[in-house]
C-alpha atoms as a PDB file:
ATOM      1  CA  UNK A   1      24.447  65.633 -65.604  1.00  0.00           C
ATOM      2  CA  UNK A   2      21.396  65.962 -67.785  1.00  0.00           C
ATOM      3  CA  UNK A   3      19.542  69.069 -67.318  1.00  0.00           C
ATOM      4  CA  UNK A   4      15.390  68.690 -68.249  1.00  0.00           C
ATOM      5  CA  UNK A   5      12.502  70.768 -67.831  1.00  0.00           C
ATOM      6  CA  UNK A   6      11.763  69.030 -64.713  1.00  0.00           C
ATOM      7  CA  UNK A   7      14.802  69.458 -63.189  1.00  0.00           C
ATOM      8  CA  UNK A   8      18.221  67.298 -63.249  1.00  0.00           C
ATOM      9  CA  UNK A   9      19.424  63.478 -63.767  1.00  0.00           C
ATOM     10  CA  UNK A  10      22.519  62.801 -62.214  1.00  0.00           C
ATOM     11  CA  UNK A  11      23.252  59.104 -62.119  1.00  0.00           C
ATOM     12  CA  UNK A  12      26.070  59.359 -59.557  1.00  0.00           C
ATOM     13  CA  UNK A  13      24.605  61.251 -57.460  1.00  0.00           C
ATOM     14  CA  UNK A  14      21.372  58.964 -57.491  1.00  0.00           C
ATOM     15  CA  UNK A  15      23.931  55.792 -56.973  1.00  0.00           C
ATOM     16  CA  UNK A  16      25.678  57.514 -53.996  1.00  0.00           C
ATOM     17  CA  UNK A  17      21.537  57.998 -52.410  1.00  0.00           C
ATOM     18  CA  UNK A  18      21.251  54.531 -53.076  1.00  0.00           C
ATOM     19  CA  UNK A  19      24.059  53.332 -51.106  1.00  0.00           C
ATOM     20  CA  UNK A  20      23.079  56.077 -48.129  1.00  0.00           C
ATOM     21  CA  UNK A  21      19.563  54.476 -47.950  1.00  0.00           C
ATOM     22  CA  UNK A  22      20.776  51.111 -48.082  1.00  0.00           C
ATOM     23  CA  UNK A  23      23.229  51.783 -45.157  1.00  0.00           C
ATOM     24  CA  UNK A  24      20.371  53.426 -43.191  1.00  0.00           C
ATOM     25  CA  UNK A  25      18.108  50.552 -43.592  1.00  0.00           C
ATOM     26  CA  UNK A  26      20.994  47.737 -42.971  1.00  0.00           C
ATOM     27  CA  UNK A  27      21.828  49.841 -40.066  1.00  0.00           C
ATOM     28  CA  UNK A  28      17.906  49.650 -38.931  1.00  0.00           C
ATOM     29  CA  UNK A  29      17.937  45.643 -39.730  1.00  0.00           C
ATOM     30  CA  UNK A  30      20.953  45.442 -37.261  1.00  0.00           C
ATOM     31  CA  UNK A  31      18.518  46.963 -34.356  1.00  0.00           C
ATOM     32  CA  UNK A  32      16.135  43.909 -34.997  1.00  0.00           C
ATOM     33  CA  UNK A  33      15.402  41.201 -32.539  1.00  0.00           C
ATOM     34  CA  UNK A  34      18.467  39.046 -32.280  1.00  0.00           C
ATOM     35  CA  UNK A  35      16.362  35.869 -30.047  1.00  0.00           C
ATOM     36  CA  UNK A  36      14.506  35.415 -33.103  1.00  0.00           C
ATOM     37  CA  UNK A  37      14.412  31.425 -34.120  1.00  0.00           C
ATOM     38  CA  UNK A  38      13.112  30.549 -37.547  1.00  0.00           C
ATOM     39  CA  UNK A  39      11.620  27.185 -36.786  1.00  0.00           C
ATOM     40  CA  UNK A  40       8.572  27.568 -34.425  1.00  0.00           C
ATOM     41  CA  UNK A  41       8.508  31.371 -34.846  1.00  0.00           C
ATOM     42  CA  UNK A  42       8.404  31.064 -38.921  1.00  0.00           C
ATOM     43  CA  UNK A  43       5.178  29.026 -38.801  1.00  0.00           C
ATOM     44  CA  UNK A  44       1.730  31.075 -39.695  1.00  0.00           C
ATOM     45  CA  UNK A  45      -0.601  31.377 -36.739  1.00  0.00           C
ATOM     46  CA  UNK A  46      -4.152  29.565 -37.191  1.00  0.00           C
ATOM     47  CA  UNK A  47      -5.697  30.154 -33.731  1.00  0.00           C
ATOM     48  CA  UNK A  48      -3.876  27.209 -32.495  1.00  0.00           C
ATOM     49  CA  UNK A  49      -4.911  24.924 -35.171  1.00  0.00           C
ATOM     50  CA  UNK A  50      -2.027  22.670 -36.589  1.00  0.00           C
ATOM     51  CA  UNK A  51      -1.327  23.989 -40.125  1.00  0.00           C
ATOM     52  CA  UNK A  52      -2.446  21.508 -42.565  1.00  0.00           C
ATOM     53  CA  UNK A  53      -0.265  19.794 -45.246  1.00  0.00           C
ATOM     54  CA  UNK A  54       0.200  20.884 -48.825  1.00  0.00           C
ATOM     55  CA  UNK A  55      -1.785  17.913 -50.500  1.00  0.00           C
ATOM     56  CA  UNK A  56      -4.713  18.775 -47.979  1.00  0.00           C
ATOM     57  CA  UNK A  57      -4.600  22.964 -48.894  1.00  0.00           C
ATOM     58  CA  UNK A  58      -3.701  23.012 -52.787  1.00  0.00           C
ATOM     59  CA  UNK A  59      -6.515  23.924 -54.932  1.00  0.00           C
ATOM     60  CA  UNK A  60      -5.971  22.892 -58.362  1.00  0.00           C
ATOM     61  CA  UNK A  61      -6.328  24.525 -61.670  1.00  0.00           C
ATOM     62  CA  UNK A  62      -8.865  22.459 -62.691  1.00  0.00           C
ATOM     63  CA  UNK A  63     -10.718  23.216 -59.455  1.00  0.00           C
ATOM     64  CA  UNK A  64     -10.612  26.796 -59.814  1.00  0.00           C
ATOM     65  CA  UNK A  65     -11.275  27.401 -63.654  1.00  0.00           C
ATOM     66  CA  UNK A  66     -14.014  24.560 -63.474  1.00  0.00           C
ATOM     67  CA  UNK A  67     -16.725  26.439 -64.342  1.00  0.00           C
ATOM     68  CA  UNK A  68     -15.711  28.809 -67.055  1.00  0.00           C
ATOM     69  CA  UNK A  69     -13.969  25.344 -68.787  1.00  0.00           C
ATOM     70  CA  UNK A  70     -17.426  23.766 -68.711  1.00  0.00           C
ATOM     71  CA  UNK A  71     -18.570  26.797 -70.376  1.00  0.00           C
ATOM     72  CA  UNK A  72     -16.739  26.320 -72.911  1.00  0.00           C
ATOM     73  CA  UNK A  73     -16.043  22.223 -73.203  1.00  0.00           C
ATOM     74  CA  UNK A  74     -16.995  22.809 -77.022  1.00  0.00           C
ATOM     75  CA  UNK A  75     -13.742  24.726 -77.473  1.00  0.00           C
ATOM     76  CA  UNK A  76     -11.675  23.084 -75.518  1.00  0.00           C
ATOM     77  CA  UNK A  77     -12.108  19.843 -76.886  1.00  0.00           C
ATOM     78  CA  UNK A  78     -11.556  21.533 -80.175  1.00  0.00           C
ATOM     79  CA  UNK A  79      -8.058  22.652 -79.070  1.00  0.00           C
ATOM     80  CA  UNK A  80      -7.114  19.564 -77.416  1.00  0.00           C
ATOM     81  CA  UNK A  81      -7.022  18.246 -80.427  1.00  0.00           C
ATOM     82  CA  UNK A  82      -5.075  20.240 -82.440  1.00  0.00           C
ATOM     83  CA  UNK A  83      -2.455  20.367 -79.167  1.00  0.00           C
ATOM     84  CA  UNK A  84       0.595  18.476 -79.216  1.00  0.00           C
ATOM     85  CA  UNK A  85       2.932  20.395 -76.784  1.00  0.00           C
ATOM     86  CA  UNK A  86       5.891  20.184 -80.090  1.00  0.00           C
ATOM     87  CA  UNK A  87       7.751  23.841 -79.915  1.00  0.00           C
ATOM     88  CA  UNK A  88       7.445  23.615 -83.766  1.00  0.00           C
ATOM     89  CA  UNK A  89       3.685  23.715 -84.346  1.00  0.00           C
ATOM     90  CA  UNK A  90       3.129  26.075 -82.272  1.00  0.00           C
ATOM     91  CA  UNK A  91       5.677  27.896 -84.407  1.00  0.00           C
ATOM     92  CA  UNK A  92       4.336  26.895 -87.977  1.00  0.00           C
ATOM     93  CA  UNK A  93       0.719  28.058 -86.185  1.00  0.00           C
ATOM     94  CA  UNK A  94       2.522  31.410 -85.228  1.00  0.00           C
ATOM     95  CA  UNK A  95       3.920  32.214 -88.882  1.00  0.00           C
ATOM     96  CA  UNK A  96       1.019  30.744 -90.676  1.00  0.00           C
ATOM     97  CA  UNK A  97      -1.459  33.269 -88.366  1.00  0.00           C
ATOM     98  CA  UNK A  98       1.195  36.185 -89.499  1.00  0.00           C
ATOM     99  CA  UNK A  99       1.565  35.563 -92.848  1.00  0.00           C
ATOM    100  CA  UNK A 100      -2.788  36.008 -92.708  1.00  0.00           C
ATOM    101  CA  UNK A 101      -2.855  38.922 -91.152  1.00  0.00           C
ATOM    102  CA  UNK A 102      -0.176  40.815 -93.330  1.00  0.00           C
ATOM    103  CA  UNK A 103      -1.812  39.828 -96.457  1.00  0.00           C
ATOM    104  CA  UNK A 104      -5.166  41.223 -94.619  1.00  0.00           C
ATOM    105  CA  UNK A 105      -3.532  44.554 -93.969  1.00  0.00           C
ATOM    106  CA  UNK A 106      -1.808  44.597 -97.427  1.00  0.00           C
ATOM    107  CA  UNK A 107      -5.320  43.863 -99.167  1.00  0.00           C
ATOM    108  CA  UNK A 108      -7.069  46.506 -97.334  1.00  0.00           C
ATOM    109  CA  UNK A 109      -4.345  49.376 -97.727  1.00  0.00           C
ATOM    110  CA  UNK A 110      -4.460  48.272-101.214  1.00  0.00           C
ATOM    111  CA  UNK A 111      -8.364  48.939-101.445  1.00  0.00           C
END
C-alpha cells in the first residue's frame, strides 16, 4: 500500500474492484436479449434503402485532401521526387536532419 497526499494506492485491492465490476457487467450481458440474430439484425438501418456496396461508399484520400494537395502541387511534386519508399533513405534523411540541428544548438550555446 502506498500512502499519498491524496489518499492511498493499493493495487490489489484495485484488481479485486476490477474483477467485481467485471462480474457485475458479465452478469448484466447475461440479462440481454437471447432471440438476437446477427445477420439481418446486424445491418445499419437507411430508411429502407438497401445499403450500398463498399466500392460505391469509399471516399478516397485523394478525394478528400484534394484541395489542400492542389494548394500545394509545387511541394508535392518536389517530394515526389526525392521519395522512394527505401526504409534506408528515409533513415540517412533522419540522421542527416539530426546531425543539423545538433550542430545548430551546439553553435548557438557556443555564441
Amino acid at each position: 500500500m502506498l500512502r499519498t497526499t491524496g489518499g492511498f494506492w493499493d493495487p490489489v485491492l484495485w484488481i479485486i474492484a476490477f474483477i467485481v465490476i467485471a462480474i457485475i457487467a458479465y452478469i448484466i450481458r447475461g440479462f440481454g436479449r437471447k432471440d438476437y440474430k446477427k445477420g439481418e439484425q446486424a445491418k445499419p438501418y437507411l430508411s429502407g434503402i438497401e445499403e450500398p456496396s463498399k466500392e460505391e461508399v469509399y471516399v478516397k484520400a485523394g478525394n478528400i485532401y484534394w484541395g489542400f494537395i492542389e494548394a500545394l502541387r509545387g511541394y508535392y511534386d518536389a517530394m515526389m521526387k526525392i521519395h522512394t519508399g527505401i526504409i534506408n533513405d528515409y533513415v540517412a534523411w533522419f540522421v542527416g536532419i539530426t546531425v543539423i540541428l545538433f550542430i545548430a544548438i551546439f553553435l548557438v550555446e557556443v555564441i
